[in-house]
C-alpha atoms as a PDB file:
ATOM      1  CA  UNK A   1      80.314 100.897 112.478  1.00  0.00           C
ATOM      2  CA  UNK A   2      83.782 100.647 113.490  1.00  0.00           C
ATOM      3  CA  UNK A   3      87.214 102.945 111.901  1.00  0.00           C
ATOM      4  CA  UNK A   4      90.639 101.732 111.659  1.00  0.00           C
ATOM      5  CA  UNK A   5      92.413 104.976 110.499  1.00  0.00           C
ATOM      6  CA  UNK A   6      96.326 104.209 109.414  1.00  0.00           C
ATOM      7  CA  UNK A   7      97.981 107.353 109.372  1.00  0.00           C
ATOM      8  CA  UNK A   8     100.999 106.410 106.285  1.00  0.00           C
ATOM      9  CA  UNK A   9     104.414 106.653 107.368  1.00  0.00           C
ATOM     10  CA  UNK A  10     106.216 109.317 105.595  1.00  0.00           C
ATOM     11  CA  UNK A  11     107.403 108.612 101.708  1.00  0.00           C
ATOM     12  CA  UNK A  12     104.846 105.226 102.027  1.00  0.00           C
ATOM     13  CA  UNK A  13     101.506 105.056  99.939  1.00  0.00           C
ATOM     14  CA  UNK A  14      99.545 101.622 100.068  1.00  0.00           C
ATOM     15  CA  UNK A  15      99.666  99.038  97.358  1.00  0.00           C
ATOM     16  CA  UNK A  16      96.184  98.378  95.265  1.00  0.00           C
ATOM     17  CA  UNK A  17      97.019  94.398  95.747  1.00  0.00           C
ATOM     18  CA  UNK A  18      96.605  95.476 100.006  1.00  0.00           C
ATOM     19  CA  UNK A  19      93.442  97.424  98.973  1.00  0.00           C
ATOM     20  CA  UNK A  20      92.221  94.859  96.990  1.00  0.00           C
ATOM     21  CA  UNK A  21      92.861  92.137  99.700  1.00  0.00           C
ATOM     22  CA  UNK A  22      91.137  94.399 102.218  1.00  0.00           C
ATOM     23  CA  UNK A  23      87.881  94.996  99.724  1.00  0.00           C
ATOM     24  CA  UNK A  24      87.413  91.058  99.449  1.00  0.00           C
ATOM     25  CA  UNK A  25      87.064  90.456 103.385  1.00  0.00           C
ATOM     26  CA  UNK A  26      83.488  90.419 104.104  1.00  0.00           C
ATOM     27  CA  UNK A  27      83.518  92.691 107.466  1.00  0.00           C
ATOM     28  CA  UNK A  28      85.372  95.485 105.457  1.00  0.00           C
ATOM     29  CA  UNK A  29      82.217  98.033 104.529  1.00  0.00           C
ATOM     30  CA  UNK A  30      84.023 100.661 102.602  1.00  0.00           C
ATOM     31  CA  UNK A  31      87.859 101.652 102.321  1.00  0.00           C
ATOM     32  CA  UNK A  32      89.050 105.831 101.698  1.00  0.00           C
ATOM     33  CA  UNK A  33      92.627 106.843 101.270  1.00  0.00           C
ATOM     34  CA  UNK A  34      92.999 110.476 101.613  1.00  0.00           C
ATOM     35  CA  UNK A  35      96.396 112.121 101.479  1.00  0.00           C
ATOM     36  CA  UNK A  36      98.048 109.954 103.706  1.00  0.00           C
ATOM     37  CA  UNK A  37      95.558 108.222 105.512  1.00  0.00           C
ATOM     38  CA  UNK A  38      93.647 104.972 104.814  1.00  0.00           C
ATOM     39  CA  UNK A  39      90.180 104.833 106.348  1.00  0.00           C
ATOM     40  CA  UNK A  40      88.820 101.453 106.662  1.00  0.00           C
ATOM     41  CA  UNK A  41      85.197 101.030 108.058  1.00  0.00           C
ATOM     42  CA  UNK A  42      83.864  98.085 109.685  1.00  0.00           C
ATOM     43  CA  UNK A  43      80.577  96.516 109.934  1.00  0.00           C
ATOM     44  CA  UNK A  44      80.580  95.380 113.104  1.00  0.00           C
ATOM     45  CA  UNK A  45      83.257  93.707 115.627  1.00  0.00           C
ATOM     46  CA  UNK A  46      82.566  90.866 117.430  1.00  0.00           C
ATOM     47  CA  UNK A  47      84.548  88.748 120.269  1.00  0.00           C
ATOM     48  CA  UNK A  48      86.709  87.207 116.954  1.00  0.00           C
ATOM     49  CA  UNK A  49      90.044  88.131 116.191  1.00  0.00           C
ATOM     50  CA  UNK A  50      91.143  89.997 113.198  1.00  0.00           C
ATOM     51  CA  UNK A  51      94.354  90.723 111.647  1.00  0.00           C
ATOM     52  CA  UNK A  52      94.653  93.503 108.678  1.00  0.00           C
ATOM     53  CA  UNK A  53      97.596  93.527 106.826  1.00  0.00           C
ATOM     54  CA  UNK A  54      98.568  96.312 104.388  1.00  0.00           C
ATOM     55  CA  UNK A  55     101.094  96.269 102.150  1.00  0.00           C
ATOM     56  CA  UNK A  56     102.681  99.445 101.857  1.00  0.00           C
ATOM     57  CA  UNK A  57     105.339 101.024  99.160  1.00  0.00           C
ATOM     58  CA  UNK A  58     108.297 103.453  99.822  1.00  0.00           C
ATOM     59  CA  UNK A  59     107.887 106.073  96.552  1.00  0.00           C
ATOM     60  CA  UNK A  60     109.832 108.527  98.390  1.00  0.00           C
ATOM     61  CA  UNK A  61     113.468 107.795 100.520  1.00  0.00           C
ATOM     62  CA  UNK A  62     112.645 110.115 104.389  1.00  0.00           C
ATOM     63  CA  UNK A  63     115.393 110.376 106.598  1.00  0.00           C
ATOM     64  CA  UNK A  64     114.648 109.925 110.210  1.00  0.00           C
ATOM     65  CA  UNK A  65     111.404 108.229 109.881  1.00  0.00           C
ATOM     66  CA  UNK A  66     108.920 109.286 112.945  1.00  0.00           C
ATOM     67  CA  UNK A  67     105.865 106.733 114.057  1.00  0.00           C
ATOM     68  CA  UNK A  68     102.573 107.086 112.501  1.00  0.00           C
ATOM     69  CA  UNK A  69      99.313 106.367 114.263  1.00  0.00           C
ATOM     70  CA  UNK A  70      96.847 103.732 113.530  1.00  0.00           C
ATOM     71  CA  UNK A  71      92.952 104.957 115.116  1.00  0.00           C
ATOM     72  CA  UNK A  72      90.700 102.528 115.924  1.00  0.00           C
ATOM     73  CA  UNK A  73      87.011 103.992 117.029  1.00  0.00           C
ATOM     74  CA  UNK A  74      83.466 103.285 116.929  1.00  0.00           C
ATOM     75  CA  UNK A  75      82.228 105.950 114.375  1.00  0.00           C
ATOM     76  CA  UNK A  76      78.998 106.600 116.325  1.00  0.00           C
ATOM     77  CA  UNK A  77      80.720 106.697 119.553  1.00  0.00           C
ATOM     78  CA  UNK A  78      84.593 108.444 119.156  1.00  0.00           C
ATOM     79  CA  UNK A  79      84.894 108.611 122.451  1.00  0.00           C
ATOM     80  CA  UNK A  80      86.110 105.317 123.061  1.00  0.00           C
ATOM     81  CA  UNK A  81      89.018 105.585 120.803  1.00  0.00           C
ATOM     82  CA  UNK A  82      91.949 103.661 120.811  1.00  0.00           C
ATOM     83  CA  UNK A  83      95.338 105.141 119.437  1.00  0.00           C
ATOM     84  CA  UNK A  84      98.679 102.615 118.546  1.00  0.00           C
ATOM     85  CA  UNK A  85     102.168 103.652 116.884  1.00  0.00           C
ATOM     86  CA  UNK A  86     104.124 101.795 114.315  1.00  0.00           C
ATOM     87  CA  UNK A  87     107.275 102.675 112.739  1.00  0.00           C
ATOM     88  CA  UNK A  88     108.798  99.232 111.745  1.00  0.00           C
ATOM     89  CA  UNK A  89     107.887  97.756 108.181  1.00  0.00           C
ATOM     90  CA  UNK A  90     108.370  94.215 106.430  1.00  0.00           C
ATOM     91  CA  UNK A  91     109.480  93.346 103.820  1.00  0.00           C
END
């Protein structure tokens, strides 16, 4: 089983219509959002590509926004984690 942990910027929570749109993909097991983290857990990877997309909401206006970190890591094996920043949002 595979983890893609998103770390929420600051003053950001994630929409239900991303959560939703997550739930409906068939390799998605199981999503968790605690605090300010969404846990998404995989079946299985394979050589395919995939592309999540959430959809996130400012609630709260932060000043000098820092990066958050988005996890990705076999939950059996942690060792082999990867780590990537984002800061930038679309609208």
């Amino acid at each position: 089983m595979v983890i893609i942990e998103v770390s929420l910027l600051s003053g950001f929570i994630m929409t239900s219509r991303s959560r939703m749109s997550l739930e409906n993909r068939n390799i998605v097991k199981k999503i968790e959002v605690k605090a300010n983290v969404v846990y998404i857990y995989l079946e299985k990877l394979n050589d395919e590509s995939q592309t999540f997309i959430l959809q996130l909401e400012q609630v709260i206006q932060v000043k000098n926004l820092k990066p958050a970190s988005i996890k990705i890591y076999d939950y059996y094996q942690p060792g082999g984690l990867q780590i990537f920043y984002y800061l930038g949002v679309r609208s």
